[in-house]
C-alpha atoms as a PDB file:
ATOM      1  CA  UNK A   1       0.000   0.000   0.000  1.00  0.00           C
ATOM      2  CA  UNK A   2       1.347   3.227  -0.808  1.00  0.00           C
ATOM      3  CA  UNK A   3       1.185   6.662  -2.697  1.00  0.00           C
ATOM      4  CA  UNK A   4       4.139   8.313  -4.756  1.00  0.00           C
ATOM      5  CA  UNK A   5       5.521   9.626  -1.722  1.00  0.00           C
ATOM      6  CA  UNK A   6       5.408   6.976   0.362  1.00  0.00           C
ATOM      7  CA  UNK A   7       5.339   3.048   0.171  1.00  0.00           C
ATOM      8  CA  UNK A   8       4.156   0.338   3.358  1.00  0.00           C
ATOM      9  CA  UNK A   9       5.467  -3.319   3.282  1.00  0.00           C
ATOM     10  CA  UNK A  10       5.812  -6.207   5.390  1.00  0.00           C
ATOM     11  CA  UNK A  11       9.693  -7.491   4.185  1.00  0.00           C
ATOM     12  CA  UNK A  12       9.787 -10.265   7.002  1.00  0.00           C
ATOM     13  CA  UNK A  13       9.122  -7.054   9.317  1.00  0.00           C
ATOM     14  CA  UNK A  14       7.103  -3.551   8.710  1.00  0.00           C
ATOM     15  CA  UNK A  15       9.173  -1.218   6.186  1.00  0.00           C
ATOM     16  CA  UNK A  16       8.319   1.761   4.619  1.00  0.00           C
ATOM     17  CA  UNK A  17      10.396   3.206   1.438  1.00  0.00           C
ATOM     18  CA  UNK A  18      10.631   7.135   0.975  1.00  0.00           C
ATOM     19  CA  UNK A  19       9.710   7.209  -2.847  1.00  0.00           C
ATOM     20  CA  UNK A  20      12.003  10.619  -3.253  1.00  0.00           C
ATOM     21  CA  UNK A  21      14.717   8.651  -1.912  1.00  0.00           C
ATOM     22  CA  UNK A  22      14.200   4.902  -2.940  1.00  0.00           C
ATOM     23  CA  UNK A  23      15.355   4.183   0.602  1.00  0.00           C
ATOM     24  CA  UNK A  24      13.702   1.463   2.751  1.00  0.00           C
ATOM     25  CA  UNK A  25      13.353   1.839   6.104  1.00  0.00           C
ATOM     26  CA  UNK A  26      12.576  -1.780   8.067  1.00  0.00           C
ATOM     27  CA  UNK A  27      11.493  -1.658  11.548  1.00  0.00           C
ATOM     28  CA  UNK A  28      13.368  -4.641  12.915  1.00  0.00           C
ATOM     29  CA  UNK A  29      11.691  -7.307  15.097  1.00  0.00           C
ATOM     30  CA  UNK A  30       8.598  -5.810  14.785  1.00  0.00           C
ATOM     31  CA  UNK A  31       5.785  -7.367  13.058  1.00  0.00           C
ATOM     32  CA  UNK A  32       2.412  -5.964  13.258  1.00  0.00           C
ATOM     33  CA  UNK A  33       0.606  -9.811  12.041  1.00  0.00           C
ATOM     34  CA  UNK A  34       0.188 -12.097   9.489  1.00  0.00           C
ATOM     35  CA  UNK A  35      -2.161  -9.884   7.548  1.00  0.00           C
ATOM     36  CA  UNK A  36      -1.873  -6.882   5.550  1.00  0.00           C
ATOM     37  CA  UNK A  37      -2.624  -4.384   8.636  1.00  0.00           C
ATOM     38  CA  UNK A  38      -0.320  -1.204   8.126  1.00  0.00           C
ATOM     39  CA  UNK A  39      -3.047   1.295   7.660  1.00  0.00           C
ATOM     40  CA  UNK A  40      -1.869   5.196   6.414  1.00  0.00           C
ATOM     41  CA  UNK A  41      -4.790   7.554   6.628  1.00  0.00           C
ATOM     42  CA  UNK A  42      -4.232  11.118   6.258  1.00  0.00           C
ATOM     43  CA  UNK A  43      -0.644  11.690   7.626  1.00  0.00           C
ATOM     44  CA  UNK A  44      -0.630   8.511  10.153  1.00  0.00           C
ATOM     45  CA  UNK A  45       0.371   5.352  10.200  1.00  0.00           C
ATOM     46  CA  UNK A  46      -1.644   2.851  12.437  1.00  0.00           C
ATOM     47  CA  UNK A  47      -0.290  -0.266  13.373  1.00  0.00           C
ATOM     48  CA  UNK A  48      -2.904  -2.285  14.660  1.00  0.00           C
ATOM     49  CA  UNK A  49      -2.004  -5.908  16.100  1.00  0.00           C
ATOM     50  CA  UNK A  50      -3.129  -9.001  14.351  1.00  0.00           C
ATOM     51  CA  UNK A  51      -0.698 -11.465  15.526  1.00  0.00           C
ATOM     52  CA  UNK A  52      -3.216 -12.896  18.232  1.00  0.00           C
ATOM     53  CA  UNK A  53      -2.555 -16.630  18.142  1.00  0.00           C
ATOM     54  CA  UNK A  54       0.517 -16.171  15.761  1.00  0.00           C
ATOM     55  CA  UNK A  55       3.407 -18.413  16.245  1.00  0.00           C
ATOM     56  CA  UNK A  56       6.077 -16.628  14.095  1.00  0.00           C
ATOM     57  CA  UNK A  57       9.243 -15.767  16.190  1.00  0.00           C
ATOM     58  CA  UNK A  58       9.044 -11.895  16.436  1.00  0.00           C
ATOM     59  CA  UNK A  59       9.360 -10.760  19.644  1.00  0.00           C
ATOM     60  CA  UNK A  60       7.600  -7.239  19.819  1.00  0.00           C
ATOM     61  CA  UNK A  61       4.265  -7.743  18.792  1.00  0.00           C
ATOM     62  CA  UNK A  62       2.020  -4.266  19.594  1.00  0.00           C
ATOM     63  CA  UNK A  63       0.096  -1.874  18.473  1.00  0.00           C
ATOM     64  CA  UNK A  64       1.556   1.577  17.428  1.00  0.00           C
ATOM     65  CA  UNK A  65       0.961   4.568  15.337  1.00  0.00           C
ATOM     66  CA  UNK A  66       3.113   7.028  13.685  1.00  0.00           C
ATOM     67  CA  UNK A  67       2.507  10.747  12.447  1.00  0.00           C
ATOM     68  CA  UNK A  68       4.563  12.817  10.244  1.00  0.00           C
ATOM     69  CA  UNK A  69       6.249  16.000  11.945  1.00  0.00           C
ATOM     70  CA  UNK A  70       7.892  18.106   9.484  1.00  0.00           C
ATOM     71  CA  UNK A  71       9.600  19.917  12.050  1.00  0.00           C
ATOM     72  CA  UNK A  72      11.337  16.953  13.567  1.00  0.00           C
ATOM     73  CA  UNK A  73      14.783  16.751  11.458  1.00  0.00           C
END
């Protein structure tokens, strides 16, 4: 899922690629399920968890969101 800015994966963990930069960014040992459940809606990124009753080896499994901050460099 993804826009031209902006691209959400699951590459063994949740990633997210900055289009301008075809850069990946993988946020390591955390996986949010075994579904497609990275959800961006109007600047934020919600992270629900899915991985009730999952037996994959990942050892932070949560719930999160994240917002964009311009101002943050």
């Amino acid at each position: 899922m993804g826009n031209q800015n902006l691209l959400f994966l699951r590459n063994n963990c949740a990633t997210y690629v900055d289009m301008d930069q075809k850069k990946g960014f993988s946020l390591r040992n955390l996986r949010s399920g075994c579904s497609n459940s990275l959800v961006a809606a109007d600047g934020l990124l919600s992270v629900p968890c899915f991985s009730t009753g999952c037996i994959c080896n990942y050892p932070l499994q949560t719930s999160f969101a994240m917002v964009h901050q311009p101002s943050v460099s």
